[in-house]
Protein backbone atom coordinates (compact mmCIF):
# COMPACT_ATOMS: atom_id res chain seq x y z
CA UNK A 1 0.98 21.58 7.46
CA UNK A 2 3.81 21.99 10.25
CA UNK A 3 7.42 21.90 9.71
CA UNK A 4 9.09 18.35 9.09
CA UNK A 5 9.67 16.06 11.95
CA UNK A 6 12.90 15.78 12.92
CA UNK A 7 15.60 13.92 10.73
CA UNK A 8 16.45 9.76 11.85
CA UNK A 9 18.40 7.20 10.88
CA UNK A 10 19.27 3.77 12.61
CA UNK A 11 22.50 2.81 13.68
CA UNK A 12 22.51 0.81 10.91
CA UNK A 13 22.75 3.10 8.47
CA UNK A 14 26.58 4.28 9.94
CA UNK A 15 28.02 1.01 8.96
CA UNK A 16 28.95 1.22 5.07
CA UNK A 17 27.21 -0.49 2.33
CA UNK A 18 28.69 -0.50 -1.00
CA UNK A 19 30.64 -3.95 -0.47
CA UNK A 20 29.04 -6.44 -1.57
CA UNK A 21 29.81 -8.86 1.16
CA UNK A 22 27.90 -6.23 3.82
CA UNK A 23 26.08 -7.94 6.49
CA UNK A 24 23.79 -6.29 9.31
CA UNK A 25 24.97 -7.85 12.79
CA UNK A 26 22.28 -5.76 14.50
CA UNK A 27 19.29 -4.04 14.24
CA UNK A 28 17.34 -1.80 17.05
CA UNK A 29 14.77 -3.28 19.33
CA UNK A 30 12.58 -0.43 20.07
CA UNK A 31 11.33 2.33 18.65
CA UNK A 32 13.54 4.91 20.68
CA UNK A 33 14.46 7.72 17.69
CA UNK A 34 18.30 7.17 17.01
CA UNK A 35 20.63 9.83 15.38
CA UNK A 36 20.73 10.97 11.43
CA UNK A 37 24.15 9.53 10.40
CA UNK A 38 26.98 12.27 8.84
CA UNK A 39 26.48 10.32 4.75
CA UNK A 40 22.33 10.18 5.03
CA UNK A 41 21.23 13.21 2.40
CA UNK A 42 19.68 16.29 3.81
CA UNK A 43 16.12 16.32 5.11
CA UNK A 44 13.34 18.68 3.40
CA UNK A 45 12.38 21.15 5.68
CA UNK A 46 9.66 24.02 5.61
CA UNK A 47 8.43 24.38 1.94
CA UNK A 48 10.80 21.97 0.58
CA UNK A 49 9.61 19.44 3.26
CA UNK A 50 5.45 20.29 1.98
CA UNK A 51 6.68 19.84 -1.73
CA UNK A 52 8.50 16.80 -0.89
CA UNK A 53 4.57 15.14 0.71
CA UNK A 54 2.70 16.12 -2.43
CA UNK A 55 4.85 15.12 -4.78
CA UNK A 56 5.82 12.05 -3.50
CA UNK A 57 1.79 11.61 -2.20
CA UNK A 58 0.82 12.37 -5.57
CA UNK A 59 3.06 9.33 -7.32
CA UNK A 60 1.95 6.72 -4.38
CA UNK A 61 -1.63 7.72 -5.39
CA UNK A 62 -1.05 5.80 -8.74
CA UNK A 63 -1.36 2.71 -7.41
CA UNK A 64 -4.48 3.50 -6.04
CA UNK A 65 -5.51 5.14 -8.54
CA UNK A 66 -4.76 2.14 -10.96
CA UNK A 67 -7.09 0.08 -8.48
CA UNK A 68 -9.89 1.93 -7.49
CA UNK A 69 -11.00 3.40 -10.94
CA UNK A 70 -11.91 0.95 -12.85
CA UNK A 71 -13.92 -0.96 -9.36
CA UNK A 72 -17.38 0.82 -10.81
CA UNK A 73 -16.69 -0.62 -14.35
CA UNK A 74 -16.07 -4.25 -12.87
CA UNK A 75 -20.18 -5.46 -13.36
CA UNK A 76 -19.77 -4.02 -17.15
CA UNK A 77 -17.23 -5.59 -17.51
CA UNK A 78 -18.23 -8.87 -16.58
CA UNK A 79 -20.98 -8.04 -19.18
CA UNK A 80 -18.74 -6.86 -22.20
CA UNK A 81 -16.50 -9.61 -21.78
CA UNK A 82 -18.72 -11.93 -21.58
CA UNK A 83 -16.67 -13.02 -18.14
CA UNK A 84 -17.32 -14.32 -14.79
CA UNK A 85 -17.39 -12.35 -11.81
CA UNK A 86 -14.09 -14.34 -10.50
CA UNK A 87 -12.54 -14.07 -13.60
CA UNK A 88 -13.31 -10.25 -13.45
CA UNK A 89 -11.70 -10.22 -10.16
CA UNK A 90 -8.94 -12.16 -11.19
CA UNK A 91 -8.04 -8.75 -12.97
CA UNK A 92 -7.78 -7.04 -9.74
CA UNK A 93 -5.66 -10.15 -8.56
CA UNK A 94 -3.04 -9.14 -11.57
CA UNK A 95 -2.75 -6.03 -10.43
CA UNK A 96 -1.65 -6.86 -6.94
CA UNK A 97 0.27 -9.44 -7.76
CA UNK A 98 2.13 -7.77 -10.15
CA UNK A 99 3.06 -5.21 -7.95
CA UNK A 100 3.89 -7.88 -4.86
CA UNK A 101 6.49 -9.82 -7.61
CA UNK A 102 7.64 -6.69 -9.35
CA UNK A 103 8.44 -5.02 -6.08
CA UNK A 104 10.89 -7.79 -5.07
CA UNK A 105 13.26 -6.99 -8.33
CA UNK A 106 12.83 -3.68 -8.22
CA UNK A 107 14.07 -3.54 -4.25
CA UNK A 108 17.60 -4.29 -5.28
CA UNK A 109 17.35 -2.75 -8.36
CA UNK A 110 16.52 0.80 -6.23
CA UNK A 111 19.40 -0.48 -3.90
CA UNK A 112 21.76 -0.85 -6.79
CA UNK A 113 21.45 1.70 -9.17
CA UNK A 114 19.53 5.18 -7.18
CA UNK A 115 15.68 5.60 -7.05
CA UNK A 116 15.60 7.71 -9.93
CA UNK A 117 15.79 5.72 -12.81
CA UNK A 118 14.05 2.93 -11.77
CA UNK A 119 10.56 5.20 -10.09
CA UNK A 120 10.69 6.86 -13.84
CA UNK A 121 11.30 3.25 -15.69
CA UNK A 122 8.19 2.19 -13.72
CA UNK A 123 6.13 5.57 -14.72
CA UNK A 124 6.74 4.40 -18.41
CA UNK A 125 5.75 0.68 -18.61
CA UNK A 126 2.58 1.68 -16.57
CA UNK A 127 1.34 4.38 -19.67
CA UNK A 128 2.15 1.33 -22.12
CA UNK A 129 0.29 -1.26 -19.55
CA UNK A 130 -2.84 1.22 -19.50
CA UNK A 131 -3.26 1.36 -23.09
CA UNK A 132 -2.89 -2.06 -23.93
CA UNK A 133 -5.55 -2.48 -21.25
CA UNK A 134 -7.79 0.13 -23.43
CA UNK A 135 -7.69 -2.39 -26.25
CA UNK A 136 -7.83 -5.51 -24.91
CA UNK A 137 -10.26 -7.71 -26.42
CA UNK A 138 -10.57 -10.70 -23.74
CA UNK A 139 -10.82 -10.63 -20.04
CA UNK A 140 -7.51 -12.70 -20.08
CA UNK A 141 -5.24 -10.18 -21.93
CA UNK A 142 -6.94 -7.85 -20.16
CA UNK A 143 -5.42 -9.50 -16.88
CA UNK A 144 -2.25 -10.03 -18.90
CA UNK A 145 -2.41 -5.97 -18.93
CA UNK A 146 -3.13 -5.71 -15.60
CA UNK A 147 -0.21 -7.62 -13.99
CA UNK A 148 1.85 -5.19 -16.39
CA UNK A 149 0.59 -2.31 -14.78
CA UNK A 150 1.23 -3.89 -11.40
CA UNK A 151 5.07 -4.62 -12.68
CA UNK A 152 5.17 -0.57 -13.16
CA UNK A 153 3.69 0.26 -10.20
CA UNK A 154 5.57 -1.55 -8.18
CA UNK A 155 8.20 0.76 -8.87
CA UNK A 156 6.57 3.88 -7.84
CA UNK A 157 5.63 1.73 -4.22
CA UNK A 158 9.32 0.95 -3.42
CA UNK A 159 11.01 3.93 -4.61
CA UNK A 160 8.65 6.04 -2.39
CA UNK A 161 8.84 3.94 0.53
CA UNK A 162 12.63 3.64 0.21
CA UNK A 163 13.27 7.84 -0.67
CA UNK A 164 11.01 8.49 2.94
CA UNK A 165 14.09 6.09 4.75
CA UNK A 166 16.63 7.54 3.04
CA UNK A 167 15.80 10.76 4.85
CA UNK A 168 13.77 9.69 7.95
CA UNK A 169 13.34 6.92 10.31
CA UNK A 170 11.30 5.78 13.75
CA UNK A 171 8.07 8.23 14.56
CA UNK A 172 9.67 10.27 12.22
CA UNK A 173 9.78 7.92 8.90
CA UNK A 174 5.86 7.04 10.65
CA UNK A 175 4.70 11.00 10.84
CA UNK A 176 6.24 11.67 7.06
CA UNK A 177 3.86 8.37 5.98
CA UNK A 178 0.58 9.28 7.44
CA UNK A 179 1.81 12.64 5.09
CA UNK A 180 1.82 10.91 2.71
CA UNK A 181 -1.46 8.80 3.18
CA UNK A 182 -3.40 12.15 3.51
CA UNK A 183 -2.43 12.65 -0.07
CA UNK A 184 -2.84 9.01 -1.53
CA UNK A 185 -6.10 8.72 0.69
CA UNK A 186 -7.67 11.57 -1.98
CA UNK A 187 -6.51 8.96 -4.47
CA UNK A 188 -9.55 5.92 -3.46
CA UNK A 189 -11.96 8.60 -1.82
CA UNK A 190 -12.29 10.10 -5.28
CA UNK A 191 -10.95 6.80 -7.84
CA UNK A 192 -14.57 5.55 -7.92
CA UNK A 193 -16.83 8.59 -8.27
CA UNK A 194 -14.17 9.74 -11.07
CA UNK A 195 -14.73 6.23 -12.49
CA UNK A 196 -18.36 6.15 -12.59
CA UNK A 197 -18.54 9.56 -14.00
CA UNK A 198 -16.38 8.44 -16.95
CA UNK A 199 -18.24 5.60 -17.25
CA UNK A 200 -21.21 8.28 -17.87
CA UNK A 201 -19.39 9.50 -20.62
CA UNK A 202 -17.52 6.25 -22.32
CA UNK A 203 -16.80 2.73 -21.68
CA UNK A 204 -14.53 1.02 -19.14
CA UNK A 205 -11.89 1.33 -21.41
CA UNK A 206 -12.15 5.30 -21.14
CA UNK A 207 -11.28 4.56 -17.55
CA UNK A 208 -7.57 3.17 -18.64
CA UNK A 209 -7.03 6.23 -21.05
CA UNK A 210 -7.30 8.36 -18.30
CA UNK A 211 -4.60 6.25 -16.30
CA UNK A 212 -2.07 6.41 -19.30
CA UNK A 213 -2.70 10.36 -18.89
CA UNK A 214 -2.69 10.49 -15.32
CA UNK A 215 0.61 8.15 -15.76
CA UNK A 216 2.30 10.60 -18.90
CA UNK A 217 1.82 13.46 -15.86
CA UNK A 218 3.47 11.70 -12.85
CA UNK A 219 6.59 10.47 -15.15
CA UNK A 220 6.87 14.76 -15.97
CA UNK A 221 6.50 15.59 -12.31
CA UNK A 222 8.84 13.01 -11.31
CA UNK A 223 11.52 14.05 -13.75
CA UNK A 224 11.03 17.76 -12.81
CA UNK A 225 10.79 17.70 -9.16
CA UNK A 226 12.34 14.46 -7.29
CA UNK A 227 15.86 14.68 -6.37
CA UNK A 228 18.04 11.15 -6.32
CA UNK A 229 18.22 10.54 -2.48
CA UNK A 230 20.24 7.72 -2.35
CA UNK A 231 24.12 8.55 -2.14
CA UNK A 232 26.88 6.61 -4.50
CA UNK A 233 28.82 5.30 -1.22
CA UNK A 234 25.63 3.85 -0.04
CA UNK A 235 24.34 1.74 -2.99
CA UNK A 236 24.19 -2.04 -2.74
CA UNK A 237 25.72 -4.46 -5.73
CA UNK A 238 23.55 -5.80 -7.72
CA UNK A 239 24.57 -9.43 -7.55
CA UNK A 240 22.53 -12.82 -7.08
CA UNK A 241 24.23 -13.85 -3.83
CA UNK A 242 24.26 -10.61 -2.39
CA UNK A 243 20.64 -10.01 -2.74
CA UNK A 244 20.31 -13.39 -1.49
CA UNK A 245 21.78 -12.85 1.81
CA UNK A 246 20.06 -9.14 2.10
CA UNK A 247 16.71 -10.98 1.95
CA UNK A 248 17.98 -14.13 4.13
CA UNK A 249 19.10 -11.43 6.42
CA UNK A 250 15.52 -9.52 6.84
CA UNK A 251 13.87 -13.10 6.96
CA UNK A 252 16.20 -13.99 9.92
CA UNK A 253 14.62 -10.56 11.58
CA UNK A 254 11.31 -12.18 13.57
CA UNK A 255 10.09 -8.66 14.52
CA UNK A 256 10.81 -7.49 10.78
CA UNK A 257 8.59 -10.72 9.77
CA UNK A 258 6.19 -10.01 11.93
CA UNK A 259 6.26 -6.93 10.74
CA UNK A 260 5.83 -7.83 6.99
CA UNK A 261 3.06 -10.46 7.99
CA UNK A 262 0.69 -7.84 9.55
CA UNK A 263 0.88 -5.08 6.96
CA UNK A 264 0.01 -7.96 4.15
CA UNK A 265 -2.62 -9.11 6.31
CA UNK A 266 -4.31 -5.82 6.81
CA UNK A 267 -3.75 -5.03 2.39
CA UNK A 268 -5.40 -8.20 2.12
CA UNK A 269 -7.96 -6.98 4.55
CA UNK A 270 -8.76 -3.60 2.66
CA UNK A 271 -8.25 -4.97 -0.74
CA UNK A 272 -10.66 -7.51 -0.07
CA UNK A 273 -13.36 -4.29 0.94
CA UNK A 274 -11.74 -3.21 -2.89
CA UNK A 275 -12.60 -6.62 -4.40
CA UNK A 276 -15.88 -7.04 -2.92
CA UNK A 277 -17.43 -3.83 -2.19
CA UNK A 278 -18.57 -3.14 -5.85
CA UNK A 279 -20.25 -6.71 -5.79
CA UNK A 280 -21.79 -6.18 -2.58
CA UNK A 281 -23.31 -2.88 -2.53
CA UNK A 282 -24.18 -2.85 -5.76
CA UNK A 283 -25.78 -6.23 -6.50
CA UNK A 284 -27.03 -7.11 -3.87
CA UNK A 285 -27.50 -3.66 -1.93
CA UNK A 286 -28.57 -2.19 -4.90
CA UNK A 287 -26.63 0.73 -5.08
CA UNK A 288 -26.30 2.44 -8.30
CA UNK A 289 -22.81 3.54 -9.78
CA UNK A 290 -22.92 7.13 -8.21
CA UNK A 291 -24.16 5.95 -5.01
CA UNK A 292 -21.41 3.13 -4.79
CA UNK A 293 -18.97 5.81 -5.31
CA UNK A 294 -20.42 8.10 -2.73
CA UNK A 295 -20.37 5.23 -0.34
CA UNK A 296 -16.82 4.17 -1.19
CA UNK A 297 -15.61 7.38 -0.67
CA UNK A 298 -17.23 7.63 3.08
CA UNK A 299 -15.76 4.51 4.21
CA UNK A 300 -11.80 5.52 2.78
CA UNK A 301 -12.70 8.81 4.78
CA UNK A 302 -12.38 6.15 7.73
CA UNK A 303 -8.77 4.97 6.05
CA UNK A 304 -7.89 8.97 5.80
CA UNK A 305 -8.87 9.86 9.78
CA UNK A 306 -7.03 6.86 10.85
CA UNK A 307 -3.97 7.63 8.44
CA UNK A 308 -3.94 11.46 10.29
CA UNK A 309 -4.91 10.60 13.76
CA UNK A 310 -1.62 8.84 13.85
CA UNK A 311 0.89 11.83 13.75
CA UNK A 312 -0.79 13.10 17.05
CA UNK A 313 -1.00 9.64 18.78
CA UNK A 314 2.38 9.02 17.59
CA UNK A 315 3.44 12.32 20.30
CA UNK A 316 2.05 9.70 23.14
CA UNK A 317 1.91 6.26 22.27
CA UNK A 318 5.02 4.44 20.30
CA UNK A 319 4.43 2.95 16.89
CA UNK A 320 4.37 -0.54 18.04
CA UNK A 321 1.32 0.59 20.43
CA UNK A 322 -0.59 1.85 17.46
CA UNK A 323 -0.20 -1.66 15.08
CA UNK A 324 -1.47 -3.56 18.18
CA UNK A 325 -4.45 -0.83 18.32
CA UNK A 326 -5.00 -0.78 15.20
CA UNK A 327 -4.94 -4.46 14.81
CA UNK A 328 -7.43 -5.16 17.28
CA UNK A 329 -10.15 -2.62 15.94
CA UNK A 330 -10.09 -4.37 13.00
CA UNK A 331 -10.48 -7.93 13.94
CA UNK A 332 -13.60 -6.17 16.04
CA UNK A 333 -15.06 -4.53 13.24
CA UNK A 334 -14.55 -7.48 10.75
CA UNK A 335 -16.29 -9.96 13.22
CA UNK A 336 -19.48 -7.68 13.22
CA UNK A 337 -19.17 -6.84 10.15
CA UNK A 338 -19.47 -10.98 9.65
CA UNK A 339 -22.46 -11.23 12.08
CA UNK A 340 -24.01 -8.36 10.66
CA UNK A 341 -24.06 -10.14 7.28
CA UNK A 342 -24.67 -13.13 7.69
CA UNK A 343 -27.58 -12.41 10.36
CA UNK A 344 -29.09 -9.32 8.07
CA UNK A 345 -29.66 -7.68 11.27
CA UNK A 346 -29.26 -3.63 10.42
CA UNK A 347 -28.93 -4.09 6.58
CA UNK A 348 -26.92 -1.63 4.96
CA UNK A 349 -26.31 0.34 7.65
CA UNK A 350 -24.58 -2.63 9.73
CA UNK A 351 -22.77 -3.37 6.85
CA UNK A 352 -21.31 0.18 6.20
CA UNK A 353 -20.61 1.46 9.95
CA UNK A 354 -18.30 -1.97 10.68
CA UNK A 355 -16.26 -1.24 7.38
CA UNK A 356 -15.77 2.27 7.92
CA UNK A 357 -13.47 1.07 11.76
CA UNK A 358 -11.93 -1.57 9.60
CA UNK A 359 -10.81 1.21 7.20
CA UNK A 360 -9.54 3.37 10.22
CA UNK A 361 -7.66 0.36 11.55
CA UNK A 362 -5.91 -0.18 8.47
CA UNK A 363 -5.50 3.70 8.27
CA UNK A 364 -3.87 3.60 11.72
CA UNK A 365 -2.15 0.42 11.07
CA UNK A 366 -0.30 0.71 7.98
CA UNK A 367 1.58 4.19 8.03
CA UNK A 368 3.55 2.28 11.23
CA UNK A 369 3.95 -0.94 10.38
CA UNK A 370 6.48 -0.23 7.20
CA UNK A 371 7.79 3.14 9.43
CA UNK A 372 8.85 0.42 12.32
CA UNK A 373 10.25 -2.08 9.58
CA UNK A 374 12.18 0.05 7.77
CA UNK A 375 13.57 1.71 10.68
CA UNK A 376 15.41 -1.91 11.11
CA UNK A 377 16.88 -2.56 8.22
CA UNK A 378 17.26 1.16 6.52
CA UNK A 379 20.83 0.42 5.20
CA UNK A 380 18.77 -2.24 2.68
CA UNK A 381 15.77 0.09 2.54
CA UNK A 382 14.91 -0.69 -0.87
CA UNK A 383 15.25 -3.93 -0.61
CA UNK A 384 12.99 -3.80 2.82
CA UNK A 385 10.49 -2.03 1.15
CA UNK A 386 9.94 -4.23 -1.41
CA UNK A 387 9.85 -7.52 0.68
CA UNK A 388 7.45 -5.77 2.76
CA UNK A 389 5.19 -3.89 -0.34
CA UNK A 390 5.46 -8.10 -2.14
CA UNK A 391 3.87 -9.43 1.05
CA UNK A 392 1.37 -6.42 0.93
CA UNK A 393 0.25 -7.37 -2.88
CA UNK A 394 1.00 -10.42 -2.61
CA UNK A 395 -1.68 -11.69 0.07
CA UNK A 396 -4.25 -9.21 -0.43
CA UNK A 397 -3.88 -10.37 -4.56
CA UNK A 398 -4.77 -13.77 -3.02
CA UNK A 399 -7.21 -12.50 -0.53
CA UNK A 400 -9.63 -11.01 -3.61
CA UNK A 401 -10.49 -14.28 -5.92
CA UNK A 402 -11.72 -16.06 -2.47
CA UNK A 403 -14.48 -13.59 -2.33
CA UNK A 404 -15.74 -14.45 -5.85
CA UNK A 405 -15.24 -18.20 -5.47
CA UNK A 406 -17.18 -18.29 -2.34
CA UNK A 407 -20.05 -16.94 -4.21
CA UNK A 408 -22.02 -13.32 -4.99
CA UNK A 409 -25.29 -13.91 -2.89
CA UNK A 410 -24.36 -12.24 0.04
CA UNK A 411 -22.31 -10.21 1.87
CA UNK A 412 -21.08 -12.97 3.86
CA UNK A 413 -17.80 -14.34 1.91
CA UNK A 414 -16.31 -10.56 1.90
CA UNK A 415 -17.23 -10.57 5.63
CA UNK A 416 -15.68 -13.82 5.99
CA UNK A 417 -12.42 -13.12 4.47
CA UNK A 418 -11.73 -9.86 6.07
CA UNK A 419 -12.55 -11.72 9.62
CA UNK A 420 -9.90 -13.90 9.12
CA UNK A 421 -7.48 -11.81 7.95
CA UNK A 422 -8.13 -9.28 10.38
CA UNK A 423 -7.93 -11.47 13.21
CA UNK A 424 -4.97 -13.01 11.72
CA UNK A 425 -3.19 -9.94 12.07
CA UNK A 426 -3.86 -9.14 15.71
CA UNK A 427 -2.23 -12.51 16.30
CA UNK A 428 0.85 -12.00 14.67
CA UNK A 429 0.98 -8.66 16.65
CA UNK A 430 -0.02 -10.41 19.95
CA UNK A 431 3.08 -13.09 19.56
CA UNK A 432 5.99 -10.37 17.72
CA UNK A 433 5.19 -7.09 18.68
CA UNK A 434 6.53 -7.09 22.69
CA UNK A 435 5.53 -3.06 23.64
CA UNK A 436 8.41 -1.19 24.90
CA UNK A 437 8.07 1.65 27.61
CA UNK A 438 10.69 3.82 26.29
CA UNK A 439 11.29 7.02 28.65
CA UNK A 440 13.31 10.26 27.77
């Protein structure tokens, strides 16, 4: 791994912050790099800079990890529980929602009061989420569980997001994601083979056990090795009307919702490939547990080369460039990835080679798309991050149960819903995203 990118902040971030009655009058227009301001805290660099990825990549891979797991389990689960398949995905649905909702509390909260407490706060309720989620005796507390460990999570999302802006911004805050990504991307590439070989050696409810552990490890690391990044002068009050007008603010921001409304898109995109996927391959494909995970893991590898082509494109083309790019691959790939299924021309194999480009698009799409948001609003960073991780959650939570309402006959519904989200998103990039030629 090279040395870190160099340090950025917006102009933003030179106006104070820790008056309540703080209002951004302007945020930047382009993705030119802009200066580190004398208060932000001191960049990692060298080793510190390579501890700083896999420590941080390590806690983002919890949420992840959280999701992916358990996917394997979902058909015995529908069994055990004597559940529907919808209901069973309704599971998945508490997950993402609770980390959509919980993000937009915990934004201010990080804002408020450092990113600290709250990133080790969230470590703790998800341990207690994942063992209530080893005993639960219904498929609804068992969703009950799951939107606790999304409330958790949710935490770990923001505080991340928010600790990179704190210390980068612009290509910079962009290269130090698709870091990041390289690590989390282990996190779904190996989730579902890790699942189904637990579920070789226990129940689905093994699979939770090992997410309390995994959970009781990241809360140690995180004590241990993560510095508090935000600085006392900088923090936000935690007040009703101010954290009213921070998120009025960012709503009044049409690039920053435009912004917000592709990344969600493309979540609800790959979470509805998370959703579906088991269903798909394995039920109808009939793929068994080790092959599902073997296949799973080939298409994220898509996700990961996306996620680490974009540090070198990012030396040529500007961030914006790369969402619009990466947009438009996917709403390719998902429309012949529809055709494909509900034609049957190709089978498997025109089933698997379209999702693998719709995992690079979202692999090239979604290191930028919070990079080029949070680069506008980085004095409210936490408070960004969540608005932008709730719209993330929240539409690909809503994306999932579609699938399973539509029906578990085909391939088609997944298809379907990923076409339309896909497409959606190159839309919203078409009509916000104006490319900017920005010379030396």
């Amino acid at each position: 791994m090279t040395a870190a990118p160099e340090t950025l902040t917006d102009a933003t971030a030179a106006t104070p912050t820790n008056t309540p009655t703080h209002r951004t009058t302007a945020t930047p227009t382009s993705d030119r790099p802009v200066v580190r301001t004398p208060d932000a805290p001191d960049a990692p660099t060298g080793r510190s800079y390579v501890r700083f990825v896999l420590v941080l990549g390590a806690l983002i891979a919890i949420g992840p990890l959280t999701i992916d797991t358990y996917l394997p389990a979902l058909p015995s689960i529908t069994r055990d529980l004597a559940a529907s398949e919808s209901a069973v995905q309704g599971t998945l649905t508490g997950i993402l929602l609770g980390m959509g909702l919980g993000q937009l509390l915990v934004g201010p909260l990080a804002d408020a009061v450092g990113r600290r407490r709250p990133l080790i706060a969230g470590l703790a309720l998800h341990i207690a989420a994942s063992v209530f989620c080893a005993f639960a005796p219904t498929i609804e507390l068992l969703t009950v569980g799951r939107v606790i460990q999304g409330l958790g999570n949710a935490a770990v999302a923001v505080v991340s997001m928010a600790m990179v802006r704190d210390l980068f911004a612009g290509s910079a805050a962009a290269t130090m994601l698709s870091r990041l990504m390289l690590v989390m991307g282990l996190a779904p590439v190996l989730a579902p083979t890790l699942g189904g070989f637990i579920l070789q050696l226990t129940s689905w409810r093994g699979v939770f056990v090992i997410l309390a552990v995994a959970g009781t490890l990241m809360v140690t690391l995180a004590s241990l090795a993560l510095r508090e990044t935000l600085p006392v002068e900088r923090r936000r009050a935690l007040a009703l009307r101010p954290v009213l007008s921070t998120y009025g603010m960012l709503l009044r921001d049409r690039t920053f919702v435009g912004l917000v409304l592709i990344s969600g898109l493309m979540f609800a995109t790959l979470f509805s490939y998370i959703g579906g996927s088991s269903f798909v391959l394995q039920d109808i494909y009939g793929l068994s547990v080790t092959q599902f995970g073997l296949a799973f893991g080939l298409n994220s590898l898509g996700f990961l080369t996306g996620s680490q082509l974009n540090p070198f494109l990012l030396k040529r083309f500007a961030p914006r460039q790369l969402v619009r790019a990466g947009v438009s691959i996917g709403a390719v790939a998902a429309l012949v990835l529809l055709a494909s299924a509900a034609t049957g021309i190709g089978g498997l194999t025109m089933i698997l080679v379209p999702l693998w480009f719709l995992l690079f698009a979202c692999g090239l799409t979604l290191p930028n798309t919070p990079a080029l948001a949070l680069t506008r609003h980085g004095e409210a960073a936490g408070t960004a991050a969540a608005l932008l991780g709730a719209s993330q959650f929240v539409i690909g939570g809503a994306a999932a149960p579609l699938i399973g309402a539509m029906g578990s006959d085909s391939a088609v519904p997944m298809a379907l819903v990923m076409a339309v989200t896909a497409s959606l998103a190159a839309v919203v990039a078409a009509r916000t995203l104006r490319v900017e030629v920005v010379t030396a």
